[in-house]
C-alpha atoms as a PDB file:
ATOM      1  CA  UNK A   1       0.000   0.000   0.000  1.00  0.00           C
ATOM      2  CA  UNK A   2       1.415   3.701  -0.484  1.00  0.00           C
ATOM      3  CA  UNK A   3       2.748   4.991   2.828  1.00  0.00           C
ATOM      4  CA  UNK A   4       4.553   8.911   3.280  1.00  0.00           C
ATOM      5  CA  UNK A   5       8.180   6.377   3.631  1.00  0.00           C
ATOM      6  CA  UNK A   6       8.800   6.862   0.002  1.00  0.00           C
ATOM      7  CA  UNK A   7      10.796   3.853  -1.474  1.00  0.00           C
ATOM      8  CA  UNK A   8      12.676   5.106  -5.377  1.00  0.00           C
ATOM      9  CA  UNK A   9      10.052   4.187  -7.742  1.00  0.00           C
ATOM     10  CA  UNK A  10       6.883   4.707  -5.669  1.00  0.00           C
ATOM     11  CA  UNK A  11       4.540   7.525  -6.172  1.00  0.00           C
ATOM     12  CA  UNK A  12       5.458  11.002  -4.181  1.00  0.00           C
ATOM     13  CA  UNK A  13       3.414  13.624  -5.340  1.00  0.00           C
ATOM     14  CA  UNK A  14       0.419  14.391  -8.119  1.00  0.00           C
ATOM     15  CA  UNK A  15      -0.724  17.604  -9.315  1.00  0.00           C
ATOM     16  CA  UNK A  16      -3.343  18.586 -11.743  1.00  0.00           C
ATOM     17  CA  UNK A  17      -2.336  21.048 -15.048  1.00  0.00           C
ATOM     18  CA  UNK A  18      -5.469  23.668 -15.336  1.00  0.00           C
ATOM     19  CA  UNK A  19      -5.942  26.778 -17.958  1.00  0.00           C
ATOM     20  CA  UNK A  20      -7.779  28.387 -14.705  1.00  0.00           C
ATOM     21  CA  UNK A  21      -6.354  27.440 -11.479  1.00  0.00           C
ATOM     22  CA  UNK A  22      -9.037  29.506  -9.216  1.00  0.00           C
ATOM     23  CA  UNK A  23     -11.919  27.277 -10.917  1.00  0.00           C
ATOM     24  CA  UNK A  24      -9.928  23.937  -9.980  1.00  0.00           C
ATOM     25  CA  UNK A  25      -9.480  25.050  -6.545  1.00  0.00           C
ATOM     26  CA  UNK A  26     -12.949  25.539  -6.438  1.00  0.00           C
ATOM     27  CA  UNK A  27     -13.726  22.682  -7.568  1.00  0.00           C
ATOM     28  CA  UNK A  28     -11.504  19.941  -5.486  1.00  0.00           C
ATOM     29  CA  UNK A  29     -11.644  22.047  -2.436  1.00  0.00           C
ATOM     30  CA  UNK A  30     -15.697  21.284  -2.200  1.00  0.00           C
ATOM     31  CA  UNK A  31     -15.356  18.256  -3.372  1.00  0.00           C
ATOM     32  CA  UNK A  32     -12.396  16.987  -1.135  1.00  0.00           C
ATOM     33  CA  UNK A  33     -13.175  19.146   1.846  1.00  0.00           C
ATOM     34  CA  UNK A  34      -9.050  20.225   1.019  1.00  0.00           C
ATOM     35  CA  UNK A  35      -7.860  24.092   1.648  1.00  0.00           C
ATOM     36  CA  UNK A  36      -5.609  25.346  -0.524  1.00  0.00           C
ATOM     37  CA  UNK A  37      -2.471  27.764   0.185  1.00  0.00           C
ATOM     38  CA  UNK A  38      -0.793  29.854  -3.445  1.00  0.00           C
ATOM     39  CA  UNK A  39       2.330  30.474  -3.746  1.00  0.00           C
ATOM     40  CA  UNK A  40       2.088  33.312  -4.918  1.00  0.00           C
ATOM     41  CA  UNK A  41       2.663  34.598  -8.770  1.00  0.00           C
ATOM     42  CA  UNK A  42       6.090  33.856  -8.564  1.00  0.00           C
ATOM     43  CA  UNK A  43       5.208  30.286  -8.731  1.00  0.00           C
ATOM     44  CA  UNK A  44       2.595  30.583 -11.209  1.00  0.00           C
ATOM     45  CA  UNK A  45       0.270  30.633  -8.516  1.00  0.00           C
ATOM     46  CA  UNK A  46       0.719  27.150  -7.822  1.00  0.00           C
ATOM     47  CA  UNK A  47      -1.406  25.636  -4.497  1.00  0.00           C
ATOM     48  CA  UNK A  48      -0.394  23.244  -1.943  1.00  0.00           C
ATOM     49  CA  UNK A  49      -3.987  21.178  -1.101  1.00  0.00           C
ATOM     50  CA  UNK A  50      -4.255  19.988   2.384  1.00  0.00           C
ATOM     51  CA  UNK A  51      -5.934  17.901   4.476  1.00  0.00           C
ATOM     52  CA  UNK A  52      -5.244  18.817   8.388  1.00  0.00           C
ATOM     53  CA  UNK A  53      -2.351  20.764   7.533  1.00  0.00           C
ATOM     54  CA  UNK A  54      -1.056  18.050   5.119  1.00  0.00           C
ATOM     55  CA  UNK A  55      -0.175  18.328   1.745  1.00  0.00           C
ATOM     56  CA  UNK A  56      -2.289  16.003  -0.580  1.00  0.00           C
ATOM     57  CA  UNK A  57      -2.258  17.223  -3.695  1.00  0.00           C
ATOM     58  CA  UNK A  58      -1.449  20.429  -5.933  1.00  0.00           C
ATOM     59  CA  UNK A  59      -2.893  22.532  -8.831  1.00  0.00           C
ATOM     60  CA  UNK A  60      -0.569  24.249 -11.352  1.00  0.00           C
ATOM     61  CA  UNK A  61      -1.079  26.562 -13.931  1.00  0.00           C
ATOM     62  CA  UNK A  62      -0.934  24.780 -17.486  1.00  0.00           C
ATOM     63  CA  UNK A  63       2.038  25.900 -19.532  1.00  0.00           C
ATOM     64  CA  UNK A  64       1.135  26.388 -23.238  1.00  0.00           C
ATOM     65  CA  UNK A  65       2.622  23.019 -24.628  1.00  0.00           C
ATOM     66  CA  UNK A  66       0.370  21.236 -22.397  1.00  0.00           C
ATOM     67  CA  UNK A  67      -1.658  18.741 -23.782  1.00  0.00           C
ATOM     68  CA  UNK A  68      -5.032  20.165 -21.987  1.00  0.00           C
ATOM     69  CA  UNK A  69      -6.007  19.442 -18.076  1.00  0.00           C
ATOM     70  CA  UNK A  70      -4.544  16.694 -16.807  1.00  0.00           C
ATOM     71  CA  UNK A  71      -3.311  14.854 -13.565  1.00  0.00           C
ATOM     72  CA  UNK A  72       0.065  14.228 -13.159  1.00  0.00           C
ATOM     73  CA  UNK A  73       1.573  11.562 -10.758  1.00  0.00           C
ATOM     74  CA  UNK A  74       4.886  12.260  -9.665  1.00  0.00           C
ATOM     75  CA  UNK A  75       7.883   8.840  -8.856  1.00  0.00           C
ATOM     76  CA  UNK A  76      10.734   8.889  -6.666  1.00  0.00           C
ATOM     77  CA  UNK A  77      14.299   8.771  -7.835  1.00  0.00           C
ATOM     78  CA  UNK A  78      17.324   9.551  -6.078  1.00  0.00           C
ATOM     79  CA  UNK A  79      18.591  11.314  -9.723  1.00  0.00           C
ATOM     80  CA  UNK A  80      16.150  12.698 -12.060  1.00  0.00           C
ATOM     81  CA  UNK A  81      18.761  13.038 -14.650  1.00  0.00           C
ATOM     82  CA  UNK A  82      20.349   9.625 -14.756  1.00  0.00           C
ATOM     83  CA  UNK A  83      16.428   8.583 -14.813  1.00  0.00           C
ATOM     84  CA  UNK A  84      15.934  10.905 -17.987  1.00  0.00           C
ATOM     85  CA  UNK A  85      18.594   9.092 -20.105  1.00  0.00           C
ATOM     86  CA  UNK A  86      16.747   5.866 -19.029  1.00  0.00           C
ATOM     87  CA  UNK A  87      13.915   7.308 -20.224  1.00  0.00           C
ATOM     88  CA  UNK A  88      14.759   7.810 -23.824  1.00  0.00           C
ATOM     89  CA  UNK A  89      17.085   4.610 -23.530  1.00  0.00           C
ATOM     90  CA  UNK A  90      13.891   2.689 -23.165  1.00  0.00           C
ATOM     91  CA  UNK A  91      11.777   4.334 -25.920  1.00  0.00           C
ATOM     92  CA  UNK A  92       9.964   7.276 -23.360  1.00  0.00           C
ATOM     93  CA  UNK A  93      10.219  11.013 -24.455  1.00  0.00           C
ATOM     94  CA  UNK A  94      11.234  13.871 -22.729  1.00  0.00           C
ATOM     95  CA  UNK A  95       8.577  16.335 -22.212  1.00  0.00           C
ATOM     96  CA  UNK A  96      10.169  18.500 -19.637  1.00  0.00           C
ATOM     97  CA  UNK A  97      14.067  18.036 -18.845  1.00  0.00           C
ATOM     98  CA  UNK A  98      15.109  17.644 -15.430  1.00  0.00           C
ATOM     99  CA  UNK A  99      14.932  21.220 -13.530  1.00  0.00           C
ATOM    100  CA  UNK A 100      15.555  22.608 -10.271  1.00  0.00           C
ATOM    101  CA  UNK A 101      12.345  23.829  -8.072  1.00  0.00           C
ATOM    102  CA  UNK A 102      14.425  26.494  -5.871  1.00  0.00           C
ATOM    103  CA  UNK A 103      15.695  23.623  -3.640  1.00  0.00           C
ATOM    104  CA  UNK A 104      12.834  22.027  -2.838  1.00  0.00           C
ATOM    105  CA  UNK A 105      13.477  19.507  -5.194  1.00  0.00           C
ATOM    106  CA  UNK A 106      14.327  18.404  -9.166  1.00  0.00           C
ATOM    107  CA  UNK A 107      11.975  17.533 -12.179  1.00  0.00           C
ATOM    108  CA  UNK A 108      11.226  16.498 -14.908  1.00  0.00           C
ATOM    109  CA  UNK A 109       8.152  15.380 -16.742  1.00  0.00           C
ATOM    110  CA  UNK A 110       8.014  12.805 -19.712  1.00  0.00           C
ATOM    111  CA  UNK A 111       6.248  10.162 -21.633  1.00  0.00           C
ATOM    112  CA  UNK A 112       6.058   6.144 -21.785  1.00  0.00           C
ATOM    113  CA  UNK A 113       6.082   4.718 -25.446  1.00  0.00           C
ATOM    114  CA  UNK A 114       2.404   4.724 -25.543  1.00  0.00           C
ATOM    115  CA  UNK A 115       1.984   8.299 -24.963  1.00  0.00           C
ATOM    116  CA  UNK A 116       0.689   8.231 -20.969  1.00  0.00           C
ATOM    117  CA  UNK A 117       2.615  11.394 -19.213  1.00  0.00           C
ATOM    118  CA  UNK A 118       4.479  11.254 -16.035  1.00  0.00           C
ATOM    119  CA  UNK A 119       7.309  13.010 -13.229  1.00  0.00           C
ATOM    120  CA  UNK A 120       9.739  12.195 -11.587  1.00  0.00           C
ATOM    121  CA  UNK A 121      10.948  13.997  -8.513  1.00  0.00           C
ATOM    122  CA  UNK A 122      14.644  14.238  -6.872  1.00  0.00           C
ATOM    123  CA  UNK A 123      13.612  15.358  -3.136  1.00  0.00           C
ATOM    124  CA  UNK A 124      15.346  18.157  -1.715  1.00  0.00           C
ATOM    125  CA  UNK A 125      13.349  20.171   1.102  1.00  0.00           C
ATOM    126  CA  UNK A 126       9.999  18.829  -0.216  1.00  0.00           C
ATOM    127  CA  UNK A 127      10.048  14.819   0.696  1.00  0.00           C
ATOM    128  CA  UNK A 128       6.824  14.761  -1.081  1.00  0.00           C
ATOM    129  CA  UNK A 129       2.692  14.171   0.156  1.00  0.00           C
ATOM    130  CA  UNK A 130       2.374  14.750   3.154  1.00  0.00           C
ATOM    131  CA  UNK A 131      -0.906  12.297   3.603  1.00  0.00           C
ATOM    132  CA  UNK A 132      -1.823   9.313   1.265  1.00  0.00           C
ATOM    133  CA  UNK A 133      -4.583   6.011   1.611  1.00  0.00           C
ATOM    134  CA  UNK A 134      -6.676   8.657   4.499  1.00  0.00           C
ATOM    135  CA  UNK A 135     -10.172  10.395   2.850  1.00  0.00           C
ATOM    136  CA  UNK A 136      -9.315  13.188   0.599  1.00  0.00           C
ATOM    137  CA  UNK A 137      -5.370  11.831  -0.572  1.00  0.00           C
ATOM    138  CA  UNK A 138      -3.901   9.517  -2.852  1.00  0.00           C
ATOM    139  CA  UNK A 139      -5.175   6.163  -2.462  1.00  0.00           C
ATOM    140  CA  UNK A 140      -3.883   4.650  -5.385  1.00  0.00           C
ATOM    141  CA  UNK A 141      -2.337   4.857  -8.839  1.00  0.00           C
ATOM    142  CA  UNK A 142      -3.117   3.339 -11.958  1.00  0.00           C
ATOM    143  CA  UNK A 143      -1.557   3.466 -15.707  1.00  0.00           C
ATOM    144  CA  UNK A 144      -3.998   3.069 -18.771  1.00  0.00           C
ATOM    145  CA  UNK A 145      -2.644   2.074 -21.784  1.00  0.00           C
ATOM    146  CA  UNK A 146      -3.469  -0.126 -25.186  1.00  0.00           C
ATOM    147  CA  UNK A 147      -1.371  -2.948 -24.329  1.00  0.00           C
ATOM    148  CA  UNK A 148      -0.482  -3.415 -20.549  1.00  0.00           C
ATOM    149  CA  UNK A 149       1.998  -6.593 -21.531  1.00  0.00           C
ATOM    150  CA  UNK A 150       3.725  -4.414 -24.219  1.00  0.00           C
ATOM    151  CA  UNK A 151       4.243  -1.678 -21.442  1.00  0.00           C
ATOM    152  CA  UNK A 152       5.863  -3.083 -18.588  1.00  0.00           C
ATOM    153  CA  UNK A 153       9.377  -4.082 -19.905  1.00  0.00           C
ATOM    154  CA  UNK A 154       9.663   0.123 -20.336  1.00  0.00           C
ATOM    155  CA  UNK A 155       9.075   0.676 -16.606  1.00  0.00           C
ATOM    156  CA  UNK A 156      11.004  -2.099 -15.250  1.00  0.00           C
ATOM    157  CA  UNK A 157      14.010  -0.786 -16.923  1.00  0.00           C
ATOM    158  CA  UNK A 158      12.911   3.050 -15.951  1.00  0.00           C
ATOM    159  CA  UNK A 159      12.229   2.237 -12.372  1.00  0.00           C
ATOM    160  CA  UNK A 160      13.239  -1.331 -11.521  1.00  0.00           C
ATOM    161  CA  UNK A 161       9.796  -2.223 -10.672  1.00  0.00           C
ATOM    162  CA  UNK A 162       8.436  -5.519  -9.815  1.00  0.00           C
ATOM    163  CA  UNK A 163       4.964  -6.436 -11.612  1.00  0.00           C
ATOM    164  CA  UNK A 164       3.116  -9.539 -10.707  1.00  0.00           C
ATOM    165  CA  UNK A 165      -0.265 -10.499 -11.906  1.00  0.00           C
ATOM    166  CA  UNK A 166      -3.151 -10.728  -9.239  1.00  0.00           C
ATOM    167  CA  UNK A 167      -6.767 -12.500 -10.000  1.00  0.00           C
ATOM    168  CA  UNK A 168      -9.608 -10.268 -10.388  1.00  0.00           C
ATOM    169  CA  UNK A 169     -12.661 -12.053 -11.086  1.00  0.00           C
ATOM    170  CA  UNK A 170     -12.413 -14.314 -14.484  1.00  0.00           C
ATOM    171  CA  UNK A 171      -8.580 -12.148 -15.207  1.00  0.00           C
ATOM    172  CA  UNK A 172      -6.033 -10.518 -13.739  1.00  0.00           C
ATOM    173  CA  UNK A 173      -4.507  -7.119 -13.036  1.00  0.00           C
ATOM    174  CA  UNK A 174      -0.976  -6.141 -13.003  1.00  0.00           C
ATOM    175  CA  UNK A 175       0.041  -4.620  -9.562  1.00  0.00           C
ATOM    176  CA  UNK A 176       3.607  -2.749  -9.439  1.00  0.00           C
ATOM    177  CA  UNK A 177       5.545  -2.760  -6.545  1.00  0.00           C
ATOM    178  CA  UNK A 178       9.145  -0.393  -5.953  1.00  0.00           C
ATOM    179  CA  UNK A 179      12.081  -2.693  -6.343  1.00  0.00           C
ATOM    180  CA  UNK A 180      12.680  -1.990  -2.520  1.00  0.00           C
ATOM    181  CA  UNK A 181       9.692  -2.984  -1.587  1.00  0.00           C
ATOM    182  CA  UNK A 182       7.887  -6.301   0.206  1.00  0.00           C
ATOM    183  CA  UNK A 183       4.641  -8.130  -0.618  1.00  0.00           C
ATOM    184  CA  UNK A 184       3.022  -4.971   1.703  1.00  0.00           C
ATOM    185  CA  UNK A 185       4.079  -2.284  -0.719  1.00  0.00           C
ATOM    186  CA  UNK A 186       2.035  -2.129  -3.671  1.00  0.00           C
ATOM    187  CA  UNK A 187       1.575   1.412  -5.046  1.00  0.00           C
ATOM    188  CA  UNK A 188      -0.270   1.063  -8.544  1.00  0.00           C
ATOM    189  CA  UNK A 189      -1.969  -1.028 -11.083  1.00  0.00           C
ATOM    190  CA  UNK A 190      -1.765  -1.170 -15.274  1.00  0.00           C
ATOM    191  CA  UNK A 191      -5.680  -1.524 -17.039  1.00  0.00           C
ATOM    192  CA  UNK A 192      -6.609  -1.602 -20.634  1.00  0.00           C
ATOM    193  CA  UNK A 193      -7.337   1.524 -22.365  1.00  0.00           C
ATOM    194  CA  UNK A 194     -11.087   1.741 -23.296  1.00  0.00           C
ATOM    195  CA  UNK A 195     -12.056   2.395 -26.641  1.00  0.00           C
ATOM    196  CA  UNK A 196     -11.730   6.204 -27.447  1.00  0.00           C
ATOM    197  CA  UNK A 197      -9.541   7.097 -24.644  1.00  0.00           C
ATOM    198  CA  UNK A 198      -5.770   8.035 -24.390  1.00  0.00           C
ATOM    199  CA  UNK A 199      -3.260   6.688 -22.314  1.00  0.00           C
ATOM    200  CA  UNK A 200      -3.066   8.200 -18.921  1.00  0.00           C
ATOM    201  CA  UNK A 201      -1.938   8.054 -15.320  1.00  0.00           C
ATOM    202  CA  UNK A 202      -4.950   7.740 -12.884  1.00  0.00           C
ATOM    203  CA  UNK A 203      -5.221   9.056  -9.296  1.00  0.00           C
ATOM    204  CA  UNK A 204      -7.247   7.194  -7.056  1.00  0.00           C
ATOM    205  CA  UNK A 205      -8.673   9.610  -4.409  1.00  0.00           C
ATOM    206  CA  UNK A 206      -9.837   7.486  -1.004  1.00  0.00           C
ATOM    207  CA  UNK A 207     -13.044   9.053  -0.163  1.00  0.00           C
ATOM    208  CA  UNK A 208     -15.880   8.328   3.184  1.00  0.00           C
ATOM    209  CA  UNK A 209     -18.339   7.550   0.484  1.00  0.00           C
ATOM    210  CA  UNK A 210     -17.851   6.941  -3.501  1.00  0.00           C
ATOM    211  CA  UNK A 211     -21.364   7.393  -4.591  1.00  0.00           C
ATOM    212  CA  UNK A 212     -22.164  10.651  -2.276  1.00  0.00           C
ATOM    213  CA  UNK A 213     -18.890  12.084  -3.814  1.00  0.00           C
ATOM    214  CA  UNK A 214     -19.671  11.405  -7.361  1.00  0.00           C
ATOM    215  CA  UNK A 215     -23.028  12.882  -7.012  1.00  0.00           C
ATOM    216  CA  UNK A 216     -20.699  16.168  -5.902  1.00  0.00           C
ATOM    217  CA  UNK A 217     -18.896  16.241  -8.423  1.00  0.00           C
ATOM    218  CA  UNK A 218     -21.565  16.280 -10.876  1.00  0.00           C
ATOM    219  CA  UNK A 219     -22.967  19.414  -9.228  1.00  0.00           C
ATOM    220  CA  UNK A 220     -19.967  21.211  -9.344  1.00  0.00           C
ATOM    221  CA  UNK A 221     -19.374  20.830 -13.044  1.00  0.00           C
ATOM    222  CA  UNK A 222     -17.703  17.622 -13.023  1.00  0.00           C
ATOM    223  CA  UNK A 223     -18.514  14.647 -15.201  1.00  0.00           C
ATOM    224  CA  UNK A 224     -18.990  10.954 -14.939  1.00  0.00           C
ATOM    225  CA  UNK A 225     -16.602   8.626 -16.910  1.00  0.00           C
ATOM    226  CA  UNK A 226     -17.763   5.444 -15.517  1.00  0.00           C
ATOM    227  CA  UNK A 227     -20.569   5.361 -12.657  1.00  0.00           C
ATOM    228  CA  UNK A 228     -19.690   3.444  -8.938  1.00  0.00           C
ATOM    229  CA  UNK A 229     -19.043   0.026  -9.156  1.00  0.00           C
ATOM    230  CA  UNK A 230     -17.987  -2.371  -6.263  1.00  0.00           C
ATOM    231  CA  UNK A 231     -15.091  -4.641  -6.561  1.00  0.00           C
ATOM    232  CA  UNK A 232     -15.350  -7.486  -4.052  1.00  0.00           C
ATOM    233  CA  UNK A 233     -12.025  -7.407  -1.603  1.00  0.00           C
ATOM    234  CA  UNK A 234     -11.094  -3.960  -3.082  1.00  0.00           C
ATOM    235  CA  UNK A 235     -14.086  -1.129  -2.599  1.00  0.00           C
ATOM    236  CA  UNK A 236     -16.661   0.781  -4.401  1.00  0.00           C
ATOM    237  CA  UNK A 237     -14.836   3.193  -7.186  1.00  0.00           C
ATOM    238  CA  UNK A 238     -16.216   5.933 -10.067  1.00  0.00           C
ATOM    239  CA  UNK A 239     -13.965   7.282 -12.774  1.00  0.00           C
ATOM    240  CA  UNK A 240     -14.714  11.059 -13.096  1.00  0.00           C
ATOM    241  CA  UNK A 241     -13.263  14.193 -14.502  1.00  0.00           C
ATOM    242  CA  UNK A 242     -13.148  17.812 -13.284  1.00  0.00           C
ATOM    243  CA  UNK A 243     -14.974  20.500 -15.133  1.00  0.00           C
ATOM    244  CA  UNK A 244     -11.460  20.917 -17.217  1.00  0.00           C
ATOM    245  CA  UNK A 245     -11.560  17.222 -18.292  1.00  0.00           C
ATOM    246  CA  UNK A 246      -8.864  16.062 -16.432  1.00  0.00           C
ATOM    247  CA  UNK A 247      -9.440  12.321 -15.135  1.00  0.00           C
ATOM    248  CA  UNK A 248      -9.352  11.227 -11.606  1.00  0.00           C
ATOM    249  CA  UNK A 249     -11.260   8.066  -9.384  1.00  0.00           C
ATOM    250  CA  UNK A 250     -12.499   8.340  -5.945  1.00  0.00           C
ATOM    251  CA  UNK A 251     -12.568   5.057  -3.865  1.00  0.00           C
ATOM    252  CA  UNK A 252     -14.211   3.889  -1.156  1.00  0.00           C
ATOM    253  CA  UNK A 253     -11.793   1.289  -0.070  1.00  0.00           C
ATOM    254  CA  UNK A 254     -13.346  -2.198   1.663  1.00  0.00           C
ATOM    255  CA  UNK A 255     -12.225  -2.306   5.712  1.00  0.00           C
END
């Protein structure tokens, strides 16, 4: 499961790209219960989202080159550099070279070979979230792309993961685990692409109640990508996206 103890490889920190940052806030602040803190116009406005003081998420300014509203998840590596040249080694592209973020950390943003976007971050002052798995953080990540098989050999070599395949019902589901890790530290999944959609990173949000959230976020301007459904051992999920169209799930995890 993710924990705050970040192992290299695991997921640290997820922001969403918006062309009108105020509106986003708006909207994940209701729906999340989170408050927000800017940092100011120096920083593009950027805001730190919290939940009792701790940092769950953030909401950044899209840059032009963007490729519209999106979220972002964010891995751990002790060198974002040596992890770039990997990167394009392996058959990902650079999006963003590694860069310094006044010594709170280094990164860089890039692609897989089927086009899903992703970070890295070097940690320098900021370690990374400051909550994940409680209501209202990161509960879980998961990569959607054409050909899940085709995929992994590009972030073994990237990050070193492990993958193994779990049942689910009549098939199975890759789960990835940080090289460091045990059989406790699972941090994200792999699904098939549906029909019609690109391939993405998904945050999981862990929420008190999955349907009474997605009926939320359809009043504040948000939209439903696929309605609640319960997954036996797992919890009741909905795939949604903000009024910007970027993609998220909120989860109501099983006890």
């Amino acid at each position: 499961m993710l924990t705050i103890h970040y192992l290299p490889g695991s997921p640290c920190w997820i922001d969403v790209s918006s062309p009108d940052v105020e509106a986003s806030n708006t909207f994940y602040t209701r729906l999340f219960e989170w408050r927000s803190l800017s940092l100011g116009p120096e920083h593009r406005d950027y805001r730190f989202c919290q939940v009792d003081g701790k940092t769950v998420a953030g909401i950044a300014r899209a840059f032009p080159d963007d490729v519209g509203a999106e979220w972002l998840v964010y891995f751990r590596t002790a060198d974002a550099d040596a992890v770039a040249k990997t990167i394009e080694q392996a058959g990902g592209t650079v999006i963003r070279a590694p860069r310094d973020i006044e010594g709170q950390g280094r990164m860089g943003v890039f692609a897989d070979p089927a086009g899903a976007r992703f970070a890295v971050w070097q940690p320098g002052a900021t370690k990374g979230l400051g909550l994940v798995t409680d209501p209202g953080s990161l509960g879980w990540a998961e990569l959607h792309v054409p050909d899940p098989a085709a995929i992994r050999p590009f972030y073994e070599a990237v990050f070193g993961w492990r993958i193994e395949d779990l049942p689910m019902g009549d098939t199975s589901y890759p789960v990835i685990s940080p090289a460091e890790g045990d059989e406790t530290s699972s941090v994200a999944g792999i699904a098939q692409l549906q029909p019609g959609d690109t391939p993405h990173w998904l945050p999981y949000f862990e929420v008190p109640g999955c349907d009474a959230t997605v009926a939320l976020g359809q009043r504040l301007g948000g939209t439903v990508r696929a309605p609640a459904t319960s997954t036996e051992g797992v919890g009741r999920m909905a795939f949604l996206a903000d009024p910007f169209g970027a993609r998220f799930a909120v989860i109501t995890s099983s006890a």
